[in-house]
C-alpha atoms as a PDB file:
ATOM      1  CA  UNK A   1       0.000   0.000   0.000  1.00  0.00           C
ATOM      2  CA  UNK A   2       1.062   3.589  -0.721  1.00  0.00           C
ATOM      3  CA  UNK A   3       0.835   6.643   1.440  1.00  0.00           C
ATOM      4  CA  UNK A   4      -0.408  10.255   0.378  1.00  0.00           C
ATOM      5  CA  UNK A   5       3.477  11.261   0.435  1.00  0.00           C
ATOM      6  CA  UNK A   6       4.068   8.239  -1.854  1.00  0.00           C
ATOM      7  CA  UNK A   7       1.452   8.481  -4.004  1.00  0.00           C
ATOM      8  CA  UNK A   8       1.874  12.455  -4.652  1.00  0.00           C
ATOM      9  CA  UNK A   9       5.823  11.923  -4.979  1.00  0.00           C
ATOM     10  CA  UNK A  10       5.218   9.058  -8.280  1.00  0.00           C
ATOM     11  CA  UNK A  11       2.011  11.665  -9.493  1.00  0.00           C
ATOM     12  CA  UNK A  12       3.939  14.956  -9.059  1.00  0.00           C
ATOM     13  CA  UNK A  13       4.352  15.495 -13.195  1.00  0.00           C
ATOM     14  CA  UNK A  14       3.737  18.967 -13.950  1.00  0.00           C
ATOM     15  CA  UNK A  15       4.132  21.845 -11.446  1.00  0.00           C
ATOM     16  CA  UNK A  16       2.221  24.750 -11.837  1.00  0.00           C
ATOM     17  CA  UNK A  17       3.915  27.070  -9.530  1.00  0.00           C
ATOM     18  CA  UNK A  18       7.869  26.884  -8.527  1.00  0.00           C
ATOM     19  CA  UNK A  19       8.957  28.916  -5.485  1.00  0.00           C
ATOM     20  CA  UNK A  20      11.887  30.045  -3.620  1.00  0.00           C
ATOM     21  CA  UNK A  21      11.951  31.361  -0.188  1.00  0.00           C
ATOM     22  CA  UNK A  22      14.988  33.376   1.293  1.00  0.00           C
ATOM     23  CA  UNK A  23      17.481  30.755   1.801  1.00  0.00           C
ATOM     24  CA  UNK A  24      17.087  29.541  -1.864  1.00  0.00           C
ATOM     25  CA  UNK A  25      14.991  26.593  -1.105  1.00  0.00           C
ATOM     26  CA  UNK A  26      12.697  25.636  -3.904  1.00  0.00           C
ATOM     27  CA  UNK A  27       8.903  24.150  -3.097  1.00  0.00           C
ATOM     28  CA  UNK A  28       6.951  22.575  -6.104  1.00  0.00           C
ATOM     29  CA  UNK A  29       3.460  22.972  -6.318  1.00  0.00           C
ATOM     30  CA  UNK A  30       1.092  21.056  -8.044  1.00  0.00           C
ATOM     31  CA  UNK A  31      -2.235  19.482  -7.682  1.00  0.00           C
ATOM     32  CA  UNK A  32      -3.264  15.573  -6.780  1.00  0.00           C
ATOM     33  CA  UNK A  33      -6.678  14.121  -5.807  1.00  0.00           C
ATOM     34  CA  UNK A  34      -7.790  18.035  -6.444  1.00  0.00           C
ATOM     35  CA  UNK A  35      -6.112  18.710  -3.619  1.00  0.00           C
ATOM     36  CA  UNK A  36      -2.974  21.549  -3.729  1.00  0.00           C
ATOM     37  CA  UNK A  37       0.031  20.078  -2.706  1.00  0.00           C
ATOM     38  CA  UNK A  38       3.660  21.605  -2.073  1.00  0.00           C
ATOM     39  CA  UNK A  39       7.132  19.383  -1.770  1.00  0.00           C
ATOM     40  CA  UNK A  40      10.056  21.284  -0.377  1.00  0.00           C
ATOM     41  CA  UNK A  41      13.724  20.545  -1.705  1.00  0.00           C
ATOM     42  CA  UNK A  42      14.568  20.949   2.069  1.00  0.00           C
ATOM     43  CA  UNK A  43      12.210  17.249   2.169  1.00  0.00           C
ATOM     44  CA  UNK A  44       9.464  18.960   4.349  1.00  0.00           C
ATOM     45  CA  UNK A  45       6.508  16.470   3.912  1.00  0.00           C
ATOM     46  CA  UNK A  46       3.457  17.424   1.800  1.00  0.00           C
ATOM     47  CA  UNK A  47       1.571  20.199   2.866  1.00  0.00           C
ATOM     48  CA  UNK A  48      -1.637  20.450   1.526  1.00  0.00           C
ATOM     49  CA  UNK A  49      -3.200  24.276   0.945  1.00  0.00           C
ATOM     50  CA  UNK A  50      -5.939  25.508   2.317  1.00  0.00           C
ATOM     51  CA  UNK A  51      -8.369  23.689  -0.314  1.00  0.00           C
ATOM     52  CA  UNK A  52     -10.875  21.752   1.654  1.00  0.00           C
ATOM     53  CA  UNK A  53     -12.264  17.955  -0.101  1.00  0.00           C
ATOM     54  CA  UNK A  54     -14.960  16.175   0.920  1.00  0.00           C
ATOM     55  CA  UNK A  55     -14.990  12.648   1.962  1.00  0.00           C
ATOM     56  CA  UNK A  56     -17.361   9.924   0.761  1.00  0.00           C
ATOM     57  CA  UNK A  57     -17.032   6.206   1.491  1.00  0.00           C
ATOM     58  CA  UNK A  58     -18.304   3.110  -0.865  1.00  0.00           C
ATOM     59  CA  UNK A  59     -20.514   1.943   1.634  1.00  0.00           C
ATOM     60  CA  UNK A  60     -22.651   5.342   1.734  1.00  0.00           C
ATOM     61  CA  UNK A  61     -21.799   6.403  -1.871  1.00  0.00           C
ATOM     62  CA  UNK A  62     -20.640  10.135  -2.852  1.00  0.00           C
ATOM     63  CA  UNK A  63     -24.247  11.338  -2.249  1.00  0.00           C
ATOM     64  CA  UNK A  64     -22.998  11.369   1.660  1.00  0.00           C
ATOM     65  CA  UNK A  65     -20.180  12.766   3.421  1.00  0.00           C
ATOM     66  CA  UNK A  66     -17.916  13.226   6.024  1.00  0.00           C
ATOM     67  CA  UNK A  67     -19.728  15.866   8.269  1.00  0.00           C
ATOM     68  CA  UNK A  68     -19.123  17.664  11.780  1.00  0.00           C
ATOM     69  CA  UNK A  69     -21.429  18.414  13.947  1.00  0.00           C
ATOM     70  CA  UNK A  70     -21.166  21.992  15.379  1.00  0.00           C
ATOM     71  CA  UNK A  71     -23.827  21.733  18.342  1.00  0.00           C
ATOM     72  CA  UNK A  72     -26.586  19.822  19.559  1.00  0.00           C
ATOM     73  CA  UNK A  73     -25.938  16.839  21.788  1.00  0.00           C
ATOM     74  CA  UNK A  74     -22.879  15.554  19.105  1.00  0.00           C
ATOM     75  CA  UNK A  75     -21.376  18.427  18.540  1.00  0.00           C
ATOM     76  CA  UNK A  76     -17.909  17.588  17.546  1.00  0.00           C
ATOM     77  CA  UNK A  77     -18.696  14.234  16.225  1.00  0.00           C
ATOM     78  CA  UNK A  78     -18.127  13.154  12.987  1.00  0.00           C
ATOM     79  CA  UNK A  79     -20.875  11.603  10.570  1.00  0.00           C
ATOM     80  CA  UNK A  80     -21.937  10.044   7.182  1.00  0.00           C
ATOM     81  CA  UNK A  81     -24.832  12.788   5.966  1.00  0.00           C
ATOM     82  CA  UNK A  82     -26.676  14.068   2.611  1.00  0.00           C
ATOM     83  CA  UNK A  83     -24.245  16.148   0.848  1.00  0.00           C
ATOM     84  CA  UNK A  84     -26.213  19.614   0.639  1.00  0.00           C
ATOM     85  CA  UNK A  85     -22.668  22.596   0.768  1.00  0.00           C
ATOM     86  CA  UNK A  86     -22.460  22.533   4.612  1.00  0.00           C
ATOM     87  CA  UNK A  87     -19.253  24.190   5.870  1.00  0.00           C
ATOM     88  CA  UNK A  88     -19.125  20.774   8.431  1.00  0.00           C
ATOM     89  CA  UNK A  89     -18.534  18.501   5.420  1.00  0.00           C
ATOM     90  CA  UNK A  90     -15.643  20.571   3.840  1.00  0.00           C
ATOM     91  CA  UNK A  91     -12.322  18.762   5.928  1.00  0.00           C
ATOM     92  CA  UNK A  92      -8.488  19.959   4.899  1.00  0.00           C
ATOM     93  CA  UNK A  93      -5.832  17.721   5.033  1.00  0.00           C
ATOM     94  CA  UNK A  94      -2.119  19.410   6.599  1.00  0.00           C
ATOM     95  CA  UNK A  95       0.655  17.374   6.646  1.00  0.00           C
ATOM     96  CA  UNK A  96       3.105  16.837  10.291  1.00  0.00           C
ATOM     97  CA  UNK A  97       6.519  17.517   9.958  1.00  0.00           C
ATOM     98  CA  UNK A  98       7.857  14.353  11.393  1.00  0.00           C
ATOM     99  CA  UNK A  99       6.816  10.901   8.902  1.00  0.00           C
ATOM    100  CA  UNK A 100       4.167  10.680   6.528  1.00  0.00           C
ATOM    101  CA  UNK A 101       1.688  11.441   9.326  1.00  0.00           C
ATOM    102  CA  UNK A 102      -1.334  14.578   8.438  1.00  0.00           C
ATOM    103  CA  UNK A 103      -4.508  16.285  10.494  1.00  0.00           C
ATOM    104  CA  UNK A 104      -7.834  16.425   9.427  1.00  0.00           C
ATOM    105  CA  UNK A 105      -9.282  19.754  10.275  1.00  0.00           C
ATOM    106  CA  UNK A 106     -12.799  21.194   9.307  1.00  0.00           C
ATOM    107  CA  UNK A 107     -13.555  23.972   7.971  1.00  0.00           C
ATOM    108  CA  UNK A 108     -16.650  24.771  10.076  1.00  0.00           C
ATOM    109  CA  UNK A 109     -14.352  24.019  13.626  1.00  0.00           C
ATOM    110  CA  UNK A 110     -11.264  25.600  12.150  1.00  0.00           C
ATOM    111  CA  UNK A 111      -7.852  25.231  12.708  1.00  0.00           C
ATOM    112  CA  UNK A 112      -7.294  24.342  16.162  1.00  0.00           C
ATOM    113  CA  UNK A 113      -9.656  21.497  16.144  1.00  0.00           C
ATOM    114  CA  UNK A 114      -8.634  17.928  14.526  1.00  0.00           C
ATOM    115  CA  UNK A 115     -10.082  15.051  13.966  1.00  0.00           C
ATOM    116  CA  UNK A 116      -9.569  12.694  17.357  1.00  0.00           C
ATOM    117  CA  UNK A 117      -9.837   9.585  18.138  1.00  0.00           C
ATOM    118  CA  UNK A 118     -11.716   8.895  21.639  1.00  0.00           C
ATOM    119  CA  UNK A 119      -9.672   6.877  23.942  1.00  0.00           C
ATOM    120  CA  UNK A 120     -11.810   4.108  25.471  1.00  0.00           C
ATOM    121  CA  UNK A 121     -15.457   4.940  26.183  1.00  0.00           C
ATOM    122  CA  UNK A 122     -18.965   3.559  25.072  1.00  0.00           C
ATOM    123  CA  UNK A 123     -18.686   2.571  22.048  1.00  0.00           C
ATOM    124  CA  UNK A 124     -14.830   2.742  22.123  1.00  0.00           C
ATOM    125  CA  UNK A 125     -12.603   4.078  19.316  1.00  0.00           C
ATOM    126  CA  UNK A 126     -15.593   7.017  17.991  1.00  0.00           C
ATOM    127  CA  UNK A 127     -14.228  10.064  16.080  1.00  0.00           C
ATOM    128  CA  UNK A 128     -14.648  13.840  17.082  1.00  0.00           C
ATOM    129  CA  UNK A 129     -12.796  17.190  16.929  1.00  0.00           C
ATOM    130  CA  UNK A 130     -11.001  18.184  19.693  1.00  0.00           C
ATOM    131  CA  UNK A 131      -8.408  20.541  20.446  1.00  0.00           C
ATOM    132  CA  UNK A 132      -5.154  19.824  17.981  1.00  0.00           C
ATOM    133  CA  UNK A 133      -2.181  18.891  20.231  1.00  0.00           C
ATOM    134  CA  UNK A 134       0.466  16.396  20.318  1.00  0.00           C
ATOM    135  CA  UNK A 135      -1.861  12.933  20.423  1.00  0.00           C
ATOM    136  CA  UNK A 136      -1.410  10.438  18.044  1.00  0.00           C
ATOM    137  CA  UNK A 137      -5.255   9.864  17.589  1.00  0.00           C
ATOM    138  CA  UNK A 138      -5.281  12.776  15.408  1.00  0.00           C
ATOM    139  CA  UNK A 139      -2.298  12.023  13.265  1.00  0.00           C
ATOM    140  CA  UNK A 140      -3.385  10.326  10.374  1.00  0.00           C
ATOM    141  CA  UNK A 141      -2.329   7.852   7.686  1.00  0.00           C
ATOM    142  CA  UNK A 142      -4.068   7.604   4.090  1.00  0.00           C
ATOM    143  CA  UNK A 143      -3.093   5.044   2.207  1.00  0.00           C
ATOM    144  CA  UNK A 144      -4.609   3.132  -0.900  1.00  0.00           C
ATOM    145  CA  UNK A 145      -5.383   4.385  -3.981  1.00  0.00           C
ATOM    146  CA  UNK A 146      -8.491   6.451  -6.182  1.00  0.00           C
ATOM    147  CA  UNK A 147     -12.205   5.577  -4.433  1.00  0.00           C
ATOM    148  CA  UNK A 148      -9.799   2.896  -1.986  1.00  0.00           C
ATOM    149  CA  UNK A 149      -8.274   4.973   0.528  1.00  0.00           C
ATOM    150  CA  UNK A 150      -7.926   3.717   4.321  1.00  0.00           C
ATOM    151  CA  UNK A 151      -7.516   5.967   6.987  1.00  0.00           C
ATOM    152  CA  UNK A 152      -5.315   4.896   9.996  1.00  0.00           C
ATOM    153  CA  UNK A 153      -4.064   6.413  13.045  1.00  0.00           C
ATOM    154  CA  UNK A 154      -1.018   6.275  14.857  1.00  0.00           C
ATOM    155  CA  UNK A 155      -2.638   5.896  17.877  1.00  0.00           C
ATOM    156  CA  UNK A 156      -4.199   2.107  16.881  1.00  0.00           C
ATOM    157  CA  UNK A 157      -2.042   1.175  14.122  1.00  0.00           C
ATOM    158  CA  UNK A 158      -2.338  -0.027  10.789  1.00  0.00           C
ATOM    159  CA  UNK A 159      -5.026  -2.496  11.651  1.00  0.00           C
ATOM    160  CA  UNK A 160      -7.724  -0.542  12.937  1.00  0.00           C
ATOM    161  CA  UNK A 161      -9.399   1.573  10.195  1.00  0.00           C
ATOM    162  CA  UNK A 162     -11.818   4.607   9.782  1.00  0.00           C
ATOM    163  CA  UNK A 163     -15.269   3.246   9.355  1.00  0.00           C
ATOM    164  CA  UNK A 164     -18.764   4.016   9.300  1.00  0.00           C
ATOM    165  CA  UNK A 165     -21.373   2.453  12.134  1.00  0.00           C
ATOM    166  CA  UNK A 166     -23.914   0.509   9.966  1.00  0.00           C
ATOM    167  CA  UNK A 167     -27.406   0.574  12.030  1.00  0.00           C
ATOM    168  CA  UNK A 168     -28.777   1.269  15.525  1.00  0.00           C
ATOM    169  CA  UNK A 169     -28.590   4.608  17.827  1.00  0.00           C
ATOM    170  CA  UNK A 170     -25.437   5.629  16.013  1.00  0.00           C
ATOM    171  CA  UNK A 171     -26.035   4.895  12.457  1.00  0.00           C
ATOM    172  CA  UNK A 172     -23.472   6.884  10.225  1.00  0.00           C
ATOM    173  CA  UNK A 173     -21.683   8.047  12.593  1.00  0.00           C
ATOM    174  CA  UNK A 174     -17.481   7.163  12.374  1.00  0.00           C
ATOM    175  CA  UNK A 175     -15.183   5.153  14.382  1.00  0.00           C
ATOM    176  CA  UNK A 176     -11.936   3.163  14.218  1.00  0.00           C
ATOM    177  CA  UNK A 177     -12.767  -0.660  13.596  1.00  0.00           C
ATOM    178  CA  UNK A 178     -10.361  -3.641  13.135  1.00  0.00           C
ATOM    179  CA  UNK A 179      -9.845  -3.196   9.110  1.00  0.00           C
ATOM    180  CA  UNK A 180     -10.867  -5.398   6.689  1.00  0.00           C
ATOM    181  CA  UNK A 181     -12.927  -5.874   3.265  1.00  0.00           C
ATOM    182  CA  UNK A 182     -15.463  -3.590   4.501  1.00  0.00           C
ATOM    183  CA  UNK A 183     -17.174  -1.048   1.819  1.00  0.00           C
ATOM    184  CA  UNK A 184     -17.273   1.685   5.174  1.00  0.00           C
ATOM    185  CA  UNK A 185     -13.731   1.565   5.005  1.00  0.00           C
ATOM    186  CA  UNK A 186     -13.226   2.518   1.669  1.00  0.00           C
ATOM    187  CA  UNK A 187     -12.643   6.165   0.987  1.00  0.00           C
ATOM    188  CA  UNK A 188     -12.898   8.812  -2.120  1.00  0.00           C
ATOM    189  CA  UNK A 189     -11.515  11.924  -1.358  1.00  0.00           C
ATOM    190  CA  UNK A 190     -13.599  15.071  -3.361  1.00  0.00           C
ATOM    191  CA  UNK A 191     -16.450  12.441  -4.901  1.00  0.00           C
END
């Protein structure tokens, strides 16, 4: 499986912006998944712009997305909902400087919230914003490829899995699950 870093360094073809900053170090620019991406000469990791995607999964199909709650009783939580231009289902991706590691952030909580992963609980492993800091729940790993990417955290490993509650009380709504072939799993980033 390929990261986002390996993916956009194999897809990084044509640039359309070349920069230099003071000490002469250049940054390419270019685009991949319609997402802007830089790379640094000075091997700084991808940094994506501030371009928000949207997220869909197979299992709910690109007419829903990856939306925030910004009140009510799950405010902060993250769920599957009818696409309709909310601000909560716009999320940007930013790249950590150590690894391949990046933060979700949404454009309706801005940028000192991140997507987190709750640390024990009932039901165990749900997703929410909460305050960015140094937690490895909210440093993320994409990997895959097209409408197959997997999201992963450094908190729980490659084998647990961003994925989608299918039924009862908290139907759509996300959480880490052991991965496997599962369509909920299965992301497309800007469907």
């Amino acid at each position: 499986m390929q990261t986002l870093v390996g993916i956009s360094r194999r897809f990084l073809l044509k640039p359309w912006a070349l920069q230099s900053d003071p000490g002469g170090n250049m940054t390419f620019c270019t685009r991949l998944l319609g997402v802007s991406l830089a790379i640094s000469t000075m091997l700084v990791p991808v940094v994506a712009a501030a371009e928000s995607i949207r997220l869909a999964t197979q299992f709910t199909g690109t007419g829903s997305v990856m939306q925030v709650w910004t009140d009510g009783p799950f405010q902060g939580m993250a769920q599957m909902v009818p696409r309709n231009g909310d601000r909560g289902q716009n999320w940007i991706v930013t790249s950590e400087p150590e690894g391949d590691w990046v933060r979700l952030r949404n454009e309706a909580t801005g940028n000192g919230m991140c997507l987190d992963v709750t640390n024990g609980g009932d039901p165990a492993y749900m997703v929410r914003m909460q305050p960015c800091a140094n937690y490895s729940g909210q440093l993320w790993r994409i990997s895959g490829a097209d409408d197959k990417m997997r999201f992963t955290t450094q908190f729980l490993g490659e084998s647990y899995c961003l994925d989608v509650v299918n039924g009862g009380m908290m139907d759509r709504f996300l959480l880490m699950a052991p991965c496997g072939n599962y369509s909920g799993q299965l992301w497309n980033l800007n469907p």
